[in-house]
Protein backbone atom coordinates (compact mmCIF):
# COMPACT_ATOMS: atom_id res chain seq x y z
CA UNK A 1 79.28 -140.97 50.71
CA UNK A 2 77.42 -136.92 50.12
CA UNK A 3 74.59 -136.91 49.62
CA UNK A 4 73.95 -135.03 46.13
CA UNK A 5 69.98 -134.03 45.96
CA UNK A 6 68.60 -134.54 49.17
CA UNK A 7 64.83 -134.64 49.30
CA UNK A 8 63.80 -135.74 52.54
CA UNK A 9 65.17 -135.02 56.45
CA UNK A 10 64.48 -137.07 59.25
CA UNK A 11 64.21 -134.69 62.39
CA UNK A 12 65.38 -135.50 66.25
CA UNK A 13 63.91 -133.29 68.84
CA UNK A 14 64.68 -133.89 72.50
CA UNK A 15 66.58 -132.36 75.57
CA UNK A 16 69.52 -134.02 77.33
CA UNK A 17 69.13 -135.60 80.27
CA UNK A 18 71.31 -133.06 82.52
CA UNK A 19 72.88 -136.47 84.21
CA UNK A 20 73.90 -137.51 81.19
CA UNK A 21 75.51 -135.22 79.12
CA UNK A 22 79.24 -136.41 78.79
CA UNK A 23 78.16 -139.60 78.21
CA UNK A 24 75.20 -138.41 75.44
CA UNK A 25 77.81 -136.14 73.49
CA UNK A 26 80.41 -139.35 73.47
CA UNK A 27 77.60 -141.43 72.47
CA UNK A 28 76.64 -139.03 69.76
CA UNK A 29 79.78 -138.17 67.59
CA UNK A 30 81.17 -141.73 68.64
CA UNK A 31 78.66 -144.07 67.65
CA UNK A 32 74.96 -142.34 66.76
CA UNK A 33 75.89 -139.98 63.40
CA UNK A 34 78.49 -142.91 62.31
CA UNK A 35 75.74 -145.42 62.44
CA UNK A 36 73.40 -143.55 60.65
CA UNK A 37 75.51 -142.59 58.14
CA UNK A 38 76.05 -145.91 57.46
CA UNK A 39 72.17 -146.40 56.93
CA UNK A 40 72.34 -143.46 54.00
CA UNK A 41 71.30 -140.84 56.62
CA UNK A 42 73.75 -138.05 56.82
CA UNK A 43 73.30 -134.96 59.44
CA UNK A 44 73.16 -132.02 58.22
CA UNK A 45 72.54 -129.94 61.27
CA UNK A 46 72.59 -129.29 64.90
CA UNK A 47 70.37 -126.80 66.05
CA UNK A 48 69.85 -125.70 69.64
CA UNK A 49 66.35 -124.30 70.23
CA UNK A 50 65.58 -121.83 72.82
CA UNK A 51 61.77 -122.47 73.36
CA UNK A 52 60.02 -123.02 76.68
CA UNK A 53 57.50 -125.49 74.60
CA UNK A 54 60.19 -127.09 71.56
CA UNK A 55 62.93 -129.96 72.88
CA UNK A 56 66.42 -127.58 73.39
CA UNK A 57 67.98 -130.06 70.59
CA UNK A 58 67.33 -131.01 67.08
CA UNK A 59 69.68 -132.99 65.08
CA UNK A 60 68.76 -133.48 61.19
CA UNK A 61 69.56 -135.65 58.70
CA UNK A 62 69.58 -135.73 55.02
CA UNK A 63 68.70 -138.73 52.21
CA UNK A 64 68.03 -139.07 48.67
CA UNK A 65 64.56 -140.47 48.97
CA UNK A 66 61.66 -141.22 51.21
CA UNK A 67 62.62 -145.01 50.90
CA UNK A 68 65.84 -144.64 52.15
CA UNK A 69 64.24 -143.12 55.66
CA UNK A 70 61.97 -146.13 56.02
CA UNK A 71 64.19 -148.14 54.95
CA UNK A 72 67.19 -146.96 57.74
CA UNK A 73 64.18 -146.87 60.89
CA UNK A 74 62.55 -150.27 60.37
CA UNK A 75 66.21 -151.62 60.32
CA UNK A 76 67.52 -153.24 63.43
CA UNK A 77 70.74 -151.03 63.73
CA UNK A 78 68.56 -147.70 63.60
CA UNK A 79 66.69 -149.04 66.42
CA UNK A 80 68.82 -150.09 68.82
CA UNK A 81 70.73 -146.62 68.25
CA UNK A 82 67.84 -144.35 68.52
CA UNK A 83 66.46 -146.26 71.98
CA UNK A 84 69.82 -145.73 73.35
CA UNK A 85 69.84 -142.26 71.97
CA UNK A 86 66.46 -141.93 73.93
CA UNK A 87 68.24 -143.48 77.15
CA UNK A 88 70.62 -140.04 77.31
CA UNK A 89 67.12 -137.66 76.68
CA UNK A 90 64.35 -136.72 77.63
CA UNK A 91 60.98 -135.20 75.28
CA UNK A 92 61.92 -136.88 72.33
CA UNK A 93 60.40 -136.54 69.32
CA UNK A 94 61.07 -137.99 65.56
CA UNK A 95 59.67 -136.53 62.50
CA UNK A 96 60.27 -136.89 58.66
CA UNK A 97 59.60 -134.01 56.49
CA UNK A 98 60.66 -132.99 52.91
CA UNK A 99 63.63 -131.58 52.79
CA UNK A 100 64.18 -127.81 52.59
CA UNK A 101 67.75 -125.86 53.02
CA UNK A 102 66.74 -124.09 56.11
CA UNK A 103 65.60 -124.52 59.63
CA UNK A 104 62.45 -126.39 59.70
CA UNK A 105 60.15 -127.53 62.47
């Protein structure tokens, strides 16, 4: 499914664990963007940051709708994914903004 007017982004920020990277980038594009897709949340981006005080990673994803974000992390599947997620990081952060077409912070 596209998205078709996307007004909100949910934001990851966090640095990989440096004993974990194989295993993050598997779990990633195997299992974390799939599953979140499949919540209505579709990434958009993958930025890395150079920044002595910002995580080295973002990853963002798009919706139609604030609802659909609340919706997707109060739901069980979200939250098992984005504690493993955490498992392969370290400095995470989450944040939901309104959507713009650009970087945002």
């Amino acid at each position: 499914m596209t998205v078709i007017a996307p007004t909100h982004r949910l934001m990851l920020m966090y640095d990989i664990n440096p004993l974990h990277y194989s295993s993050y980038y598997r779990y990633v594009l195997g299992d974390f963007v799939p599953t979140m897709q499949k919540l209505g949340l579709h990434m958009i981006y993958a930025w890395q940051v150079v920044s002595d005080h910002r995580p080295e990673r973002q990853i963002d994803f798009i919706c139609e709708g604030q609802d659909v974000i609340y919706q997707a992390i109060h739901n069980e599947r979200f939250i098992r994914a984005e504690r493993r997620l955490k498992s392969y990081t370290q400095r995470y952060q989450r944040k939901i903004v309104i959507f713009e077409n650009r970087f945002q912070l």
